[in-house]
Protein backbone atom coordinates (compact mmCIF):
# COMPACT_ATOMS: atom_id res chain seq x y z
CA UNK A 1 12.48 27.74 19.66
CA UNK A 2 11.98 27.72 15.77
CA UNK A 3 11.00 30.76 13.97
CA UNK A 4 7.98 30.03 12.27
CA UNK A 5 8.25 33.39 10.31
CA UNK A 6 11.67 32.89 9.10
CA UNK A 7 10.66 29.47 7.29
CA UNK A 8 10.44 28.89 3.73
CA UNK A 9 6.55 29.14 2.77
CA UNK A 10 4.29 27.88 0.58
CA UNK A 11 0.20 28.16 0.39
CA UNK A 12 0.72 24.29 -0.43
CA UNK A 13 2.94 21.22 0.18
CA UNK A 14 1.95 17.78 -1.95
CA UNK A 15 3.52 14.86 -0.53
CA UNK A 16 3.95 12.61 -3.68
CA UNK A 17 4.35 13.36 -7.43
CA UNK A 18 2.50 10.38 -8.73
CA UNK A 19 -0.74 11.77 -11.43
CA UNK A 20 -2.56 12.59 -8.46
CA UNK A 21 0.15 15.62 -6.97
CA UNK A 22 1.01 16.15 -10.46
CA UNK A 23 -2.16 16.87 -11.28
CA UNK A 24 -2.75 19.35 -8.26
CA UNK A 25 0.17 21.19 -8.94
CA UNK A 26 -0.41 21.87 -12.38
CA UNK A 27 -4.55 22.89 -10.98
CA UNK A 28 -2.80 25.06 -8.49
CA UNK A 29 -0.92 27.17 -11.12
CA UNK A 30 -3.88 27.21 -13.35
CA UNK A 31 -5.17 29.37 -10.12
CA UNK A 32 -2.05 31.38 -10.05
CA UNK A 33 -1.37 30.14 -6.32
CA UNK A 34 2.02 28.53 -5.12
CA UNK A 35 3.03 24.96 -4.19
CA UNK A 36 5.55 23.12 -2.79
CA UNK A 37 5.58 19.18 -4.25
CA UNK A 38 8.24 16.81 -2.49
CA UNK A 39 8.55 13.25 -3.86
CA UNK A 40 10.87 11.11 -1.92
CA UNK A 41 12.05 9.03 -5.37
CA UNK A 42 14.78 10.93 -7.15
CA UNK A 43 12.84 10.36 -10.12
CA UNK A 44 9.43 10.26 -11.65
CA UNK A 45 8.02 6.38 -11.81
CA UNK A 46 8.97 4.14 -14.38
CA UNK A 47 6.49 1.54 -14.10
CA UNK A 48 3.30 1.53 -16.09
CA UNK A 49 0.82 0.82 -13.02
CA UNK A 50 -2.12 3.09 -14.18
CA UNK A 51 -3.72 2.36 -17.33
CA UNK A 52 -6.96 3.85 -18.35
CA UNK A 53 -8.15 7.17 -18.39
CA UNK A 54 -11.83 8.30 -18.71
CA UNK A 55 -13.74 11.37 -20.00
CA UNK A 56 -13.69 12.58 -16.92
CA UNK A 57 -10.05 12.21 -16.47
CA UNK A 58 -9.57 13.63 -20.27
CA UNK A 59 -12.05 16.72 -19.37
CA UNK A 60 -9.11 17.36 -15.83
CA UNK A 61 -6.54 17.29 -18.18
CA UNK A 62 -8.43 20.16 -19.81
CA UNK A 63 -8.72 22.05 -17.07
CA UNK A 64 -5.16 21.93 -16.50
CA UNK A 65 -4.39 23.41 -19.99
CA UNK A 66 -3.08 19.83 -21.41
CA UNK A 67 -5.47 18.13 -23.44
CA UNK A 68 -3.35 18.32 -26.33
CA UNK A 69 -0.60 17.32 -24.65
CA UNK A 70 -2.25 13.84 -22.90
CA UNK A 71 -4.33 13.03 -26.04
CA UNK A 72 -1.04 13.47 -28.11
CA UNK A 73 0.00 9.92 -26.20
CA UNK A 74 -3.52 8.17 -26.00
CA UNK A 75 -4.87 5.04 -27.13
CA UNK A 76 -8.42 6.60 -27.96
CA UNK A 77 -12.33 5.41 -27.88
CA UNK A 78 -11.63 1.98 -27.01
CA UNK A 79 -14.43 -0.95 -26.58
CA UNK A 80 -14.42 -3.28 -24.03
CA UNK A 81 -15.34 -7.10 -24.39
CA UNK A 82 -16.78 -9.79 -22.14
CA UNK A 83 -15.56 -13.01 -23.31
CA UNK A 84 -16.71 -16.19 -21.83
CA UNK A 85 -14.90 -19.21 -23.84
CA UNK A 86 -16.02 -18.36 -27.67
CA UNK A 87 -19.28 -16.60 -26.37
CA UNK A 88 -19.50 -12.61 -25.97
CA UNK A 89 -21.29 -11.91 -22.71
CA UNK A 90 -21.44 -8.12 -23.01
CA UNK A 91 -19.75 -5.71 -25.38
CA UNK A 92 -19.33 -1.83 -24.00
CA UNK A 93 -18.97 0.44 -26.64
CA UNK A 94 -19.95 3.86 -25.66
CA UNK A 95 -21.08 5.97 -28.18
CA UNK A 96 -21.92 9.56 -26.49
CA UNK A 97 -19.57 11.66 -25.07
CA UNK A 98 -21.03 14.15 -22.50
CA UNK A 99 -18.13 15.20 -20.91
CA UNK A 100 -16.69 16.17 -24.66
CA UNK A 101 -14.44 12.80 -25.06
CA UNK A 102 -14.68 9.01 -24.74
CA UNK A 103 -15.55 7.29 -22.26
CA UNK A 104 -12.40 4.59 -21.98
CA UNK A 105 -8.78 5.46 -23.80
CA UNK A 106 -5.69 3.95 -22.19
CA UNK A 107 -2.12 5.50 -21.55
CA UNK A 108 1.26 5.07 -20.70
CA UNK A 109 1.64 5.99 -17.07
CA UNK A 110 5.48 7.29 -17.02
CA UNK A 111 4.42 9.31 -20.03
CA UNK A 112 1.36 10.76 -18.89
CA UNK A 113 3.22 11.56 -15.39
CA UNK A 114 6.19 13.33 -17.78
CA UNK A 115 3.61 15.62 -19.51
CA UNK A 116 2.20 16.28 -16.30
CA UNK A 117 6.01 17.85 -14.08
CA UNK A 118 6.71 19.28 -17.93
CA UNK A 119 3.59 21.02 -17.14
CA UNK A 120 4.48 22.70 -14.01
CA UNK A 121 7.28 24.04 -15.97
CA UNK A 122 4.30 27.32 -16.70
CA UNK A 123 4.27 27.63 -13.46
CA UNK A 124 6.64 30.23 -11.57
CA UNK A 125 5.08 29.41 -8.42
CA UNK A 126 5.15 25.71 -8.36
CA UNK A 127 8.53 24.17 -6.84
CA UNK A 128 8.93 20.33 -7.76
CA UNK A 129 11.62 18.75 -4.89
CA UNK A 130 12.81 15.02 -5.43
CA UNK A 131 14.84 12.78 -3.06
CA UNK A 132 13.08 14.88 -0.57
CA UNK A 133 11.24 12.42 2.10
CA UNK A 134 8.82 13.59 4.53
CA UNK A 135 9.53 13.35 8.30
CA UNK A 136 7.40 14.66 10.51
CA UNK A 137 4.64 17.65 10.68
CA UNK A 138 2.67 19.44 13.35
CA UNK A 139 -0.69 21.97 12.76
CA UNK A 140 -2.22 24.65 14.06
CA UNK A 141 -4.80 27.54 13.61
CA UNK A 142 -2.19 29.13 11.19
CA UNK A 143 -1.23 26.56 9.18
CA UNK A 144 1.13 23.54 8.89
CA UNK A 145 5.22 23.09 9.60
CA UNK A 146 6.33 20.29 7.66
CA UNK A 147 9.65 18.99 8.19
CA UNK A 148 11.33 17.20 5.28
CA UNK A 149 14.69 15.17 5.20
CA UNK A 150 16.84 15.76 1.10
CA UNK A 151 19.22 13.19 -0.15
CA UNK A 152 22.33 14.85 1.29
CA UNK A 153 20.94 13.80 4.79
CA UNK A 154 20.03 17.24 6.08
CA UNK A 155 16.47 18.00 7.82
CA UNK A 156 14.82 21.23 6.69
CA UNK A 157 11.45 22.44 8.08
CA UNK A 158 8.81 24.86 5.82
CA UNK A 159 5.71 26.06 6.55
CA UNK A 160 2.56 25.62 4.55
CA UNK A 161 -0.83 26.87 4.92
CA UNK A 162 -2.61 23.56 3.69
CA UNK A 163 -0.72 19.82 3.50
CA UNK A 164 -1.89 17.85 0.55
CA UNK A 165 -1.05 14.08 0.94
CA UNK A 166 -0.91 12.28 -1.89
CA UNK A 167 1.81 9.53 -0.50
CA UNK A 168 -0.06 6.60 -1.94
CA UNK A 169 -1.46 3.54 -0.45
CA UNK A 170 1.21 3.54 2.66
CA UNK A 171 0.43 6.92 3.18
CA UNK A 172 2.62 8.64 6.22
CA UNK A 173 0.15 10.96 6.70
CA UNK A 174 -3.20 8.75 6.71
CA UNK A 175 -0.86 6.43 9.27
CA UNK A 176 0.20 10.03 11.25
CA UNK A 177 -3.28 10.44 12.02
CA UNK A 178 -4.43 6.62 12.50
CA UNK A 179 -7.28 7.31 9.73
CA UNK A 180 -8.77 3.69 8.97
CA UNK A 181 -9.17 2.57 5.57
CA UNK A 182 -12.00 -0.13 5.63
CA UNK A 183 -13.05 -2.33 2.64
CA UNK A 184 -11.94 -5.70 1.46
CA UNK A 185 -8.82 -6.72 -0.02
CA UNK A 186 -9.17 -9.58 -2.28
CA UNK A 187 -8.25 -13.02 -1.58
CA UNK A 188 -6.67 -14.29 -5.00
CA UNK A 189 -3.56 -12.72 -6.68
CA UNK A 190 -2.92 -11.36 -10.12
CA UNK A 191 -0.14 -11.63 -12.31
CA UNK A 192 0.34 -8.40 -14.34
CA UNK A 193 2.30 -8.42 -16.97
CA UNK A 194 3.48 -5.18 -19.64
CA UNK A 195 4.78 -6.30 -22.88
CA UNK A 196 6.19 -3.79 -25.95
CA UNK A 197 5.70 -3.99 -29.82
CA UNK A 198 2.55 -5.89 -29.16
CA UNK A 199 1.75 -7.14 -33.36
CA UNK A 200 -2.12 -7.20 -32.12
CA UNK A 201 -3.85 -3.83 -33.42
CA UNK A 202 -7.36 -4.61 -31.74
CA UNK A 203 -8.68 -1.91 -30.30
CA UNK A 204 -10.68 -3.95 -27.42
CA UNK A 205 -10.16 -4.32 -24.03
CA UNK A 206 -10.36 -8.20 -23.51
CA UNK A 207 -12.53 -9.24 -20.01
CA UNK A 208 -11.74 -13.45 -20.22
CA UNK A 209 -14.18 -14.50 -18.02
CA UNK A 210 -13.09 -17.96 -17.35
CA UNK A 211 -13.64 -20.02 -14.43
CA UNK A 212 -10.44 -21.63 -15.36
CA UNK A 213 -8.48 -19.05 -15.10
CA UNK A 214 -10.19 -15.53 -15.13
CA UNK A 215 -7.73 -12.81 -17.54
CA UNK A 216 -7.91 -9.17 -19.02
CA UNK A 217 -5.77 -7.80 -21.84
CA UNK A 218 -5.96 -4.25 -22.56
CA UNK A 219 -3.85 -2.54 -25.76
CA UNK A 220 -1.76 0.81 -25.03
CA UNK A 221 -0.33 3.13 -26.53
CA UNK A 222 3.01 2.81 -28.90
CA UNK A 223 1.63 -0.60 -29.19
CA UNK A 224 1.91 -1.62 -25.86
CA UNK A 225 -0.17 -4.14 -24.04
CA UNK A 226 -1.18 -5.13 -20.37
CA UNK A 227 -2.25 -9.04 -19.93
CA UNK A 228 -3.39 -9.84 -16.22
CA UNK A 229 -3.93 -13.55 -14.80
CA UNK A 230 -5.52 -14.67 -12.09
CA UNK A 231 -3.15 -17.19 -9.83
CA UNK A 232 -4.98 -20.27 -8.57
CA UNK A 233 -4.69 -21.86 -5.78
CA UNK A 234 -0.80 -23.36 -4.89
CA UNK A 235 0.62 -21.29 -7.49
CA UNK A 236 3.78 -19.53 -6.51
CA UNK A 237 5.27 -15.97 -7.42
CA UNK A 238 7.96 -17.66 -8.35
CA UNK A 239 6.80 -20.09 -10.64
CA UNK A 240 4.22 -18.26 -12.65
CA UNK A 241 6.38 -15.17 -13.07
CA UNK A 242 9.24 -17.67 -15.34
CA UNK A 243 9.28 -16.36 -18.75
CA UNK A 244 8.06 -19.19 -20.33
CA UNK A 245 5.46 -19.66 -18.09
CA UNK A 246 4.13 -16.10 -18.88
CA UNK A 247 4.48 -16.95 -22.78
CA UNK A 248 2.33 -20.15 -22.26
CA UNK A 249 -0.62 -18.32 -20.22
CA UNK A 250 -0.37 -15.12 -23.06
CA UNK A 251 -0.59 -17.94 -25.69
CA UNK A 252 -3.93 -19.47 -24.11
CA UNK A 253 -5.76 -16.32 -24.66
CA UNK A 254 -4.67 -15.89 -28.03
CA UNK A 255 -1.64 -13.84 -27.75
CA UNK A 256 1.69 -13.75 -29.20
CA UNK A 257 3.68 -16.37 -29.31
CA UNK A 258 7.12 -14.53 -28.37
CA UNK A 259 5.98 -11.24 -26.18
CA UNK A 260 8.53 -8.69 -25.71
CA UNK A 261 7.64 -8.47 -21.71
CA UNK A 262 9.40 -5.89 -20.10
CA UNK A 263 7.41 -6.05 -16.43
CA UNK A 264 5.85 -8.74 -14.66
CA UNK A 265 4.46 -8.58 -11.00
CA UNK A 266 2.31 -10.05 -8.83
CA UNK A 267 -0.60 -7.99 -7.16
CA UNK A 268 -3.03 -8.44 -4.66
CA UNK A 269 -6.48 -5.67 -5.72
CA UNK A 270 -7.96 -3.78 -2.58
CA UNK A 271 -11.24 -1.96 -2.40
CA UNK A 272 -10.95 0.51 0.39
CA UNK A 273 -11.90 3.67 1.52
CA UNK A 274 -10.44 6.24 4.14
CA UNK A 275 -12.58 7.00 6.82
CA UNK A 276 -12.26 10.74 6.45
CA UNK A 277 -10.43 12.72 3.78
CA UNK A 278 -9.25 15.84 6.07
CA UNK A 279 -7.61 16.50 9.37
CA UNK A 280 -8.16 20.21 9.87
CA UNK A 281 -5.56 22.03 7.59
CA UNK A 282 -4.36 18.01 6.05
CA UNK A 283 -5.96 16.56 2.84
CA UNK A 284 -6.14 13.42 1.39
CA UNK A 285 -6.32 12.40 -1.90
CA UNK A 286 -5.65 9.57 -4.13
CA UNK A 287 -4.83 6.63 -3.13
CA UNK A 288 -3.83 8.14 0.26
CA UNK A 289 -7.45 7.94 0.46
CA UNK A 290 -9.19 5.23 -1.86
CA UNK A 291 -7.58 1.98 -3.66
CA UNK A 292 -9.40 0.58 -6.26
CA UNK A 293 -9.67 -2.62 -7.91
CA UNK A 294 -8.90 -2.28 -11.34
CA UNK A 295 -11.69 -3.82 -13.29
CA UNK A 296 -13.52 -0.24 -14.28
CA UNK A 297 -10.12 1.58 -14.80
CA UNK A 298 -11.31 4.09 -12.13
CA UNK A 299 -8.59 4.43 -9.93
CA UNK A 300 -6.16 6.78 -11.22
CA UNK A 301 -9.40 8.90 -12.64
CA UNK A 302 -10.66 9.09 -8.61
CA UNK A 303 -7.24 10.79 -7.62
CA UNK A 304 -7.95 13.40 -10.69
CA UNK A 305 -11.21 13.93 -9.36
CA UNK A 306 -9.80 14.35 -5.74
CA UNK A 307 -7.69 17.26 -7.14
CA UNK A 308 -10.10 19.29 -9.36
CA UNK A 309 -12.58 18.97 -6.59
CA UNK A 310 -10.41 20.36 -4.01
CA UNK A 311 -8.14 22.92 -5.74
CA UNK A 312 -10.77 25.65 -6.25
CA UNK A 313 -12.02 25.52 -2.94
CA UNK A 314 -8.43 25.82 -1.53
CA UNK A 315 -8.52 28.51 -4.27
CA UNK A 316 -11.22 30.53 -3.04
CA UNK A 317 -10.30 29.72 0.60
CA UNK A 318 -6.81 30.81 0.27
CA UNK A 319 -7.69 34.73 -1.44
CA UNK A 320 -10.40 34.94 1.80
CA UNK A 321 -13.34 34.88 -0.75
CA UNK A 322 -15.03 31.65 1.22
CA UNK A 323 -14.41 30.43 4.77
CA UNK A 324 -12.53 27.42 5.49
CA UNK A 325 -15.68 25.44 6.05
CA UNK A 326 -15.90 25.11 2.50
CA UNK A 327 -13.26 22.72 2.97
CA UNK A 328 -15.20 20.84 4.52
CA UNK A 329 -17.35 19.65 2.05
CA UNK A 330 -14.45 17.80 -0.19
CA UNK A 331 -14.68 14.83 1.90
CA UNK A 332 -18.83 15.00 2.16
CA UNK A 333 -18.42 15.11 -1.79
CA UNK A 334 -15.63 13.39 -2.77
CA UNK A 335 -16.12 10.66 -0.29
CA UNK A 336 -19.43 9.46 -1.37
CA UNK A 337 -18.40 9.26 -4.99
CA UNK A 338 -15.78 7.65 -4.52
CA UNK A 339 -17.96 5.05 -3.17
CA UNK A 340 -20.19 4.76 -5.76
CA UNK A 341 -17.10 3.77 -7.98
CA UNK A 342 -15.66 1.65 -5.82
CA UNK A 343 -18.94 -0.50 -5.53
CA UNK A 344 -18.75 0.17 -9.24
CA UNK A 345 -15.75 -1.75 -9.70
CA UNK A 346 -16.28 -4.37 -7.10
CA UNK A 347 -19.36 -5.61 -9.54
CA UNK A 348 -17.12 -5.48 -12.75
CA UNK A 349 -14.35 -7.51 -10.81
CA UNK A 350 -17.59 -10.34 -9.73
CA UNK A 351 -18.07 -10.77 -13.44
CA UNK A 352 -14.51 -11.23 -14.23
CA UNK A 353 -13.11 -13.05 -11.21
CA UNK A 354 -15.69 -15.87 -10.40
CA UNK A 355 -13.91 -19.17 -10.45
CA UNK A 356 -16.66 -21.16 -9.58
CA UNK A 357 -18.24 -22.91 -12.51
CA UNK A 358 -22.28 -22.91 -11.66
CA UNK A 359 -22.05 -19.29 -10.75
CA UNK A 360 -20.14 -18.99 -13.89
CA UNK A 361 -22.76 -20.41 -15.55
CA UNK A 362 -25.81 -18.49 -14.06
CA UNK A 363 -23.87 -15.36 -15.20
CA UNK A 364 -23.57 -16.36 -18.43
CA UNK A 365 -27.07 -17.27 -18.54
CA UNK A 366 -27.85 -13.80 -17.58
CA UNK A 367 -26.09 -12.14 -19.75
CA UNK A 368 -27.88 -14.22 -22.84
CA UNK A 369 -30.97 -13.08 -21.81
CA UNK A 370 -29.76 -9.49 -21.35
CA UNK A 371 -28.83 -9.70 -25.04
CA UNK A 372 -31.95 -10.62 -25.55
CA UNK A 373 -33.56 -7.06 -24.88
CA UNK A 374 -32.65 -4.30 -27.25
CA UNK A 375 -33.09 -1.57 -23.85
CA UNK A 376 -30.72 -3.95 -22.05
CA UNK A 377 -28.33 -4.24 -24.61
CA UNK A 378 -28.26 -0.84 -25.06
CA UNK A 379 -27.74 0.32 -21.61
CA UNK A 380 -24.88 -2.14 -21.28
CA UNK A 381 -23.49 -1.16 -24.62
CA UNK A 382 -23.42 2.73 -23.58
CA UNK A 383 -21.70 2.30 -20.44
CA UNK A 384 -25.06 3.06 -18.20
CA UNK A 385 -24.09 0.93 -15.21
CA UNK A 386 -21.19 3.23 -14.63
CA UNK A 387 -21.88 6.00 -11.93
CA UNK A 388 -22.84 9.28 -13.42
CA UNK A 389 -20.79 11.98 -11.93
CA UNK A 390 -23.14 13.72 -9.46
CA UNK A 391 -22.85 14.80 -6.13
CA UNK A 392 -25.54 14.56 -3.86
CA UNK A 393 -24.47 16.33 -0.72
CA UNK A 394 -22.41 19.04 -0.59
CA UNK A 395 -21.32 22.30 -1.49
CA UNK A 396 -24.75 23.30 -3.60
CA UNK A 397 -27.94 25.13 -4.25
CA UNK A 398 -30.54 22.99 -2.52
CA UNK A 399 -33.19 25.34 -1.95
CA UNK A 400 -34.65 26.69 -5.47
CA UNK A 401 -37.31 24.89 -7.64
CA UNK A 402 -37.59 21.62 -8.51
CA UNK A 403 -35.20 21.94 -11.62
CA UNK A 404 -32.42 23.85 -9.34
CA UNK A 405 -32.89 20.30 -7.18
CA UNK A 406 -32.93 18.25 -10.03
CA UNK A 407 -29.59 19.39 -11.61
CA UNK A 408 -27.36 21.07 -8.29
CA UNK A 409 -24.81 18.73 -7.76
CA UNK A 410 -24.66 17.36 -11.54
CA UNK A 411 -21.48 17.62 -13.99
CA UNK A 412 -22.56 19.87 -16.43
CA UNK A 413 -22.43 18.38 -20.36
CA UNK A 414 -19.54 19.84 -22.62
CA UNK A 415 -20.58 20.17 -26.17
CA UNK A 416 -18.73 21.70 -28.60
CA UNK A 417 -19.91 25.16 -29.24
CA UNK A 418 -19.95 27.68 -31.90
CA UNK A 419 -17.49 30.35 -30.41
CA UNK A 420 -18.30 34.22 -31.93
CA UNK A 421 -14.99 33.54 -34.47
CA UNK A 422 -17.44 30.81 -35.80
CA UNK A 423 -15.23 27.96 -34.87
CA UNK A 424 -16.47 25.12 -32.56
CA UNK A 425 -14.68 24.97 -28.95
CA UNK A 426 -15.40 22.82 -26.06
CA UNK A 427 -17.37 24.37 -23.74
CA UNK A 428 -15.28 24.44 -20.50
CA UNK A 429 -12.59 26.39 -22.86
CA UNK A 430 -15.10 29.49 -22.75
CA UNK A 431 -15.98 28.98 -19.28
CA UNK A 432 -12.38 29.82 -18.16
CA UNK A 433 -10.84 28.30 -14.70
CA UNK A 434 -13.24 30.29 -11.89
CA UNK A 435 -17.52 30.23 -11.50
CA UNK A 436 -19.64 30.44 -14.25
CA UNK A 437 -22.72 31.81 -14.80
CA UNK A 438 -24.93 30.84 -17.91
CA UNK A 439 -27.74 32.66 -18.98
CA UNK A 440 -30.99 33.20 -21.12
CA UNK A 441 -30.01 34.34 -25.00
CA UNK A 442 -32.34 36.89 -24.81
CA UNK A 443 -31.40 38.06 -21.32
CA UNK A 444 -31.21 42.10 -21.48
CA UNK A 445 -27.19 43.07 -22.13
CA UNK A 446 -27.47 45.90 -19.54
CA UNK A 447 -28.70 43.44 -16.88
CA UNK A 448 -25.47 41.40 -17.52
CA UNK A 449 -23.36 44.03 -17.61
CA UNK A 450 -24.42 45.13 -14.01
CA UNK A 451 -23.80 41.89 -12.79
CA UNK A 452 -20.64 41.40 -14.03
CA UNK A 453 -19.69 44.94 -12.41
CA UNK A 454 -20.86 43.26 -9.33
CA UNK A 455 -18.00 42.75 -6.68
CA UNK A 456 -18.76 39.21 -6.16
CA UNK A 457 -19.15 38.09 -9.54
CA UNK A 458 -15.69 39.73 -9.88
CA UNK A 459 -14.14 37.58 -6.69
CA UNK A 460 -15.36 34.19 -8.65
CA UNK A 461 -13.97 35.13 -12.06
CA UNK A 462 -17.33 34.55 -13.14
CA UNK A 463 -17.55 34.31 -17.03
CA UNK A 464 -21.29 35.17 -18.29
CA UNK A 465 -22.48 33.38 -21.70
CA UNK A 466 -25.64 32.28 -23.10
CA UNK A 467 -26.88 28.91 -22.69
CA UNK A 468 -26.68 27.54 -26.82
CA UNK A 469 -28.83 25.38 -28.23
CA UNK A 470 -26.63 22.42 -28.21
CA UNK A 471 -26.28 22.69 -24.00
CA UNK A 472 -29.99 23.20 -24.10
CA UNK A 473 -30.79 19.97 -25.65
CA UNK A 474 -28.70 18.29 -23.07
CA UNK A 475 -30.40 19.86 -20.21
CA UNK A 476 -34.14 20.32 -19.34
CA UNK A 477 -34.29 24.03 -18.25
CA UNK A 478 -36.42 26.44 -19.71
CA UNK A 479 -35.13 29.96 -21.72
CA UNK A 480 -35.99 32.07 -18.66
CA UNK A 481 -33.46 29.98 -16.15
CA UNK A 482 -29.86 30.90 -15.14
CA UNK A 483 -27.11 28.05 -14.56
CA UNK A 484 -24.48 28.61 -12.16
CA UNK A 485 -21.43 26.67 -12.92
CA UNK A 486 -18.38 25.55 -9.80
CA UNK A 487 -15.46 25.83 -11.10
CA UNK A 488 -14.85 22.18 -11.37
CA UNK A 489 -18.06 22.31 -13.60
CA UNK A 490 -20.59 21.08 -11.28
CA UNK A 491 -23.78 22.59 -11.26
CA UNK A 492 -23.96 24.92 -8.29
CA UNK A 493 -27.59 26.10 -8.74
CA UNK A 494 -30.34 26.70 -11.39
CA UNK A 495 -32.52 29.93 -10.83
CA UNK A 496 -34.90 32.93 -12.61
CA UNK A 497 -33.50 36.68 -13.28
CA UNK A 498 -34.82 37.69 -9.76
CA UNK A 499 -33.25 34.69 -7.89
CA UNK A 500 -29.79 35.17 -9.07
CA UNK A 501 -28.42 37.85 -6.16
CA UNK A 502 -29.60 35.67 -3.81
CA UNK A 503 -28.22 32.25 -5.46
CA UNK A 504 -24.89 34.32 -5.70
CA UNK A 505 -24.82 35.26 -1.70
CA UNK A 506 -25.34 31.71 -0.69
CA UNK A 507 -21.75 30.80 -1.65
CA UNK A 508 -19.82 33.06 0.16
């Protein structure tokens, strides 16, 4: 009979260190808790598989403490282009940047995964294991035993309090449990190929929508490239993945004549979505939980989501601030979004991918007309058909006034703002890691001060600043209102002076 107490022990285990368990390792230390990530690989991946990052993704980063860091290896601000023969359909080209960055950039995946583990490196409490493999686990009330098998053969068991699974689209764990992923998994195949010293400086993602032969190219960093081609019917693997045969479909869409390719595979895109994302004390996130089809870049960005959404709760589970039934509401939150963007990508991908000429046509057609309207344009242009990131169940306020409904569950905007040494800072910086609570300039300092003396404000490392002028224009609440902020910067509630004790005993 094992010895539970005598096992090696860690708040968390993360099956996986792909961006995903990267990512909620590095969250984890930001909340000064311990972690355990295993990766059966003996290395980090080599293969560029994720490409694009959004402003969401950047604004993660942020709240991990490496913007500087993943920016420092970005291809920034990019436009994308819908191309049909010599005709532009659509162009995006966002121009705001509510979240405090730009909406697409693109990245080198084994570099953004390497300033991700040289992250954890500020973190005492995080352990990073490779050529470790999971085996086997078994949960209870307490927690979780996980038993893992190392490269020298030998099977060791630890004990966690929560099991993160972020094992990828094969996941063990999802399997373990017999969670269904329903969705669709698309019928044609895509050549993907990553080429170096790319003599193209564009600055466009290219959408080729071609009934011939539908393609993408999209320009990375260190002047790297990704081309993708749609097989057609009878082609083989094989066959279209011969050198020259890659030159001569690169060539058709205007590329160079001699590519330095240093990948080429053939993919089949899926569009499916885990039934549930938790098993009692087991998580899922990633693509554990979600694949995405790549056309809105939003796959890699819904894992990064997963984490920051999770982490905090975990967070505020794990010091017995909030009950575990907080937990609860990742999957009610997370689940739905994740929807939303899948859907989201599914319509991109039907504007790419259709082979069929008439419907080709009638899309074209469209989009001429669309052109037409300066509103249209516009809203195209600035990215409006992508999801805004809002929750609308969950882990909220839903009971004040009708601007506490209007905004609970919405990210809050990150201007820069004028910190009290006079320099601008992005908003989240001042914020810090835990709750947030923003309030009326003219709000009475005494009246603050007792609040911030107040044990639960203290328990949610709730920061207290004044809603500025440049939030203000980005958000319709009056002077006399109060906005508090989750830590993942979600609006948890909006409320008056007299409504605030009772907005802050809701949480807990």
């Amino acid at each position: 009979m094992r010895n539970e107490a005598a096992l090696p022990h860690f708040s968390a285990i993360i099956v996986g260190a792909g961006p995903t368990g990267l990512a909620l390792g590095n969250l984890l230390g930001i909340y000064g808790l311990d972690a355990l990530i295993i990766e059966r690989n003996s290395t980090l991946s080599t293969f560029p598989k994720a490409i694009s990052l959004d402003d969401e993704g950047l604004r993660i980063c942020q709240a991990m403490g490496l913007a500087e860091a993943v920016q420092a290896n970005l291809l920034f601000n990019l436009e994308a282009h819908y191309i049909s023969g010599r005709r532009l359909l659509a162009r995006v080209a966002p121009l705001a940047q509510r979240n405090g960055y730009p909406l697409i950039s693109t990245f080198h995946q084994p570099t953004f995964e390497a300033t991700l583990l040289a992250g954890l490196k500020r973190f005492p409490k995080i352990s990073m294991q490779f050529d470790t493999r999971l085996e086997t686990f078994t949960q209870n009330g307490e927690g979780v035993i996980v038993e893992v098998r190392t490269a020298d053969g030998e099977s060791h068991q630890i004990s966690c309090a929560y099991l993160l699974a972020c094992d990828g689209a094969k996941s063990t764990v999802r399997t373990r449990f017999k969670i269904a992923m329903p969705g669709q998994t698309y019928p044609q195949r895509w050549l993907v190929v990553d080429s170096i010293n790319d003599p193209n400086p564009a600055m466009e993602i290219h959408f080729f929508c071609n009934p011939a032969r539908p393609a993408v190219t999209v320009p990375a960093p260190g002047q790297r490239r990704r081309w993708e081609f749609m097989l057609l019917p009878g082609e083989s693997e094989t066959e279209i993945t011969q050198p020259e045969r890659i030159h001569a479909l690169i060539q058709q869409v205007n590329g160079p004549a001699q590519p330095q390719i240093i990948r080429a595979a053939v993919y089949t895109f899926h569009a499916t979505l885990a039934q549930r994302f938790q098993q009692e004390r087991v998580f899922l996130l990633g693509d554990a939980a979600h694949l995405m089809p790549p056309f809105g870049g939003q796959g890699m960005n819904c894992g990064l989501r997963d984490a920051h959404n999770l982490v905090w709760k975990l967070w505020l589970v794990l010091q017995g601030v909030a009950s575990p039934t907080l937990l609860t509401s990742y999957t009610l939150e997370r689940q739905a979004h994740t929807r939303q963007m899948l859907d989201f990508s599914r319509f991109l991908g039907a504007i790419i991918m259709t082979t069929a000429r008439p419907i080709a046509s009638g899309r074209n057609a469209f989009f001429a007309l669309t052109n037409l309207l300066p509103a249209a344009r516009n809203y195209l242009s600035q990215a409006g058909i992508k999801p805004a990131p809002r929750y609308k169940h969950g882990f909220f306020a839903h009971n004040g006034g009708r601007t506490s409904r209007a905004l609970a569950g919405l990210m809050l905007p990150q201007p820069q703002i004028r910190a009290s040494n006079g320099q601008l800072t992005p908003l989240d910086d001042l914020l810090g890691p835990g709750f947030a609570l923003l309030h009326p300039e003219h709000a009475s300092a005494q009246a603050l001060a007792c609040l911030a003396q107040q044990p639960i404000w203290q328990l949610l490392q709730t920061r207290m600043l004044p809603i500025s002028s440049e939030l203000r224009a980005a958000l319709p609440v009056n002077e006399e209102q109060y906005i508090l902020v989750r830590p993942d910067r979600y609006i948890y509630g909006v409320c008056r002076n007299e409504e605030i004790a009772r907005l802050a005993e809701e949480i807990l």
